[in-house]
Protein backbone atom coordinates (compact mmCIF):
# COMPACT_ATOMS: atom_id res chain seq x y z
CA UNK A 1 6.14 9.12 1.31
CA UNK A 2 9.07 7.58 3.28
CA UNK A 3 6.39 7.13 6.29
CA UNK A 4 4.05 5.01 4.16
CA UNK A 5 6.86 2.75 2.70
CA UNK A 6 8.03 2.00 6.23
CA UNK A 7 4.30 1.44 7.50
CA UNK A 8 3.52 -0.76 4.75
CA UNK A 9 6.97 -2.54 4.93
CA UNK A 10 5.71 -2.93 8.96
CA UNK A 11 2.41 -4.26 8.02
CA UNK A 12 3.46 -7.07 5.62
CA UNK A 13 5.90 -8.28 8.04
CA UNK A 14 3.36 -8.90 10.83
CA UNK A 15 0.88 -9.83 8.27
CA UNK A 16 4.07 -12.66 7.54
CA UNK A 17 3.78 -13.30 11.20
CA UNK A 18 0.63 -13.50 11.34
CA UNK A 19 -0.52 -10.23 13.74
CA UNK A 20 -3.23 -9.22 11.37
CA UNK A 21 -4.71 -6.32 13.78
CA UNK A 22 -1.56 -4.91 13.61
CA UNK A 23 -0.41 -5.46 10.45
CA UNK A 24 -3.97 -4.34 8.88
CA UNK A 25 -3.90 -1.33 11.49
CA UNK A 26 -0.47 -0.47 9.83
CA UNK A 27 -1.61 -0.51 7.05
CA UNK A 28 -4.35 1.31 7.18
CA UNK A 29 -1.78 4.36 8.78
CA UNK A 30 0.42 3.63 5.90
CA UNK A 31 -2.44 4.57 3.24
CA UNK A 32 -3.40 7.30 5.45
CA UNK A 33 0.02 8.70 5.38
CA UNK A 34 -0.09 7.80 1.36
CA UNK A 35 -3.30 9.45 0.58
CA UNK A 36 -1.91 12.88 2.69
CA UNK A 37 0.94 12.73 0.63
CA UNK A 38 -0.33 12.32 -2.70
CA UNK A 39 -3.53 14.86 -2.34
CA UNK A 40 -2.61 16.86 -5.05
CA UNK A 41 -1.94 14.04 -7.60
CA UNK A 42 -5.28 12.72 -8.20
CA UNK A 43 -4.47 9.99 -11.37
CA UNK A 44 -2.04 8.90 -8.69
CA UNK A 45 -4.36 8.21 -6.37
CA UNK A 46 -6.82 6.60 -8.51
CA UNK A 47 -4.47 4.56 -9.78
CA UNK A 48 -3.56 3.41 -5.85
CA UNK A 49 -7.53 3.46 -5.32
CA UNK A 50 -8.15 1.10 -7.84
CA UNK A 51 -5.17 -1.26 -7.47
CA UNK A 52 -5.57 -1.72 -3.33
CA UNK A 53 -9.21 -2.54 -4.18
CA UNK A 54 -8.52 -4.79 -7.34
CA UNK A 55 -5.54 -6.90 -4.48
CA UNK A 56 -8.59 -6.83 -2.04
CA UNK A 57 -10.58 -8.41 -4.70
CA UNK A 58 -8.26 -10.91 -5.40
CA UNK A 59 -6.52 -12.26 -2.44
CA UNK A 60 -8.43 -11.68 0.69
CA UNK A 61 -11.80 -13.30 1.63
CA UNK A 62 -15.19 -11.22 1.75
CA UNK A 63 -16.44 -11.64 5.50
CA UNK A 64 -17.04 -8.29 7.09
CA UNK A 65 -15.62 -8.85 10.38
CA UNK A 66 -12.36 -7.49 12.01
CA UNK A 67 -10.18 -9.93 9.77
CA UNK A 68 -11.83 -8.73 7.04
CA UNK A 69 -11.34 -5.05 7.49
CA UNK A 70 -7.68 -5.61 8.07
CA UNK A 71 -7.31 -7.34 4.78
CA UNK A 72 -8.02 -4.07 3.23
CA UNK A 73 -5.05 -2.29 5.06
CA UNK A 74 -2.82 -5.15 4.20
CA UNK A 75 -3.73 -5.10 0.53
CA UNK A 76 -2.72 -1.23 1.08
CA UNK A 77 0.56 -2.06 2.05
CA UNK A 78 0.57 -4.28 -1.01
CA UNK A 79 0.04 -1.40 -3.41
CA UNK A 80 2.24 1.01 -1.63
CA UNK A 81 5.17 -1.11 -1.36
CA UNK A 82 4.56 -1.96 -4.86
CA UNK A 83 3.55 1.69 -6.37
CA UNK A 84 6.82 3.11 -4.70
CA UNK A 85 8.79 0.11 -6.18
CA UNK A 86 7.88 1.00 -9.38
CA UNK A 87 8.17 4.83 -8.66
CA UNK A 88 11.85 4.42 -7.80
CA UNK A 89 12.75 1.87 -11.22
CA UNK A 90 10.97 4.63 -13.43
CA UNK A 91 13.08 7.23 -12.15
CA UNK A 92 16.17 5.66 -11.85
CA UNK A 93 15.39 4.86 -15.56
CA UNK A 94 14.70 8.49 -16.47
CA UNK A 95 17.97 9.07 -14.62
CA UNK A 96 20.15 6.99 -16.19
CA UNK A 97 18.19 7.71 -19.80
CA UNK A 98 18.94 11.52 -19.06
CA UNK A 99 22.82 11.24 -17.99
């Protein structure tokens, strides 16, 4: 999992710089890395699924050229950096609810 944070933490800074082959090529690598990890959890992975696709939706144009492809790894790195975000806050949480 620590690959696909750092990928996705990659991608959205040279999607900030504004290298979008890289960045969406990161991405994409990221969610790779994501989707290897996370094969055995499959309401995870839905969940990830549906939320990269609902950010691709919403923020990113429709043109199906190169840019467009590598919107859909960016909005990857969205929902990874943002799924393990919220990983880590739930269980610190449980932690600290458990001590």
């Amino acid at each position: 999992m620590k690959y696909a944070f750092i990928l996705s933490i990659v991608s959205l800074v040279l999607y900030h710089d504004n290298v979008l082959s890289a960045a969406g090529a990161a991405g994409y690598l990221s969610a790779i890395f994501f989707l290897v990890t996370y094969r055995e959890k499959p309401a995870m992975l839905a969940i990830a699924c549906i939320a990269a696709a609902i950010i691709t939706i919403m923020y990113f144009s429709w043109d199906f050229s190169l840019a467009g492809y590598m919107h859909i790894g960016i909005a990857w790195s969205m929902t990874i950096t943002a799924f393990t975000a919220i990983l880590t806050l739930v269980s610190l949480v449980y932690k600290i609810k458990n001590r």
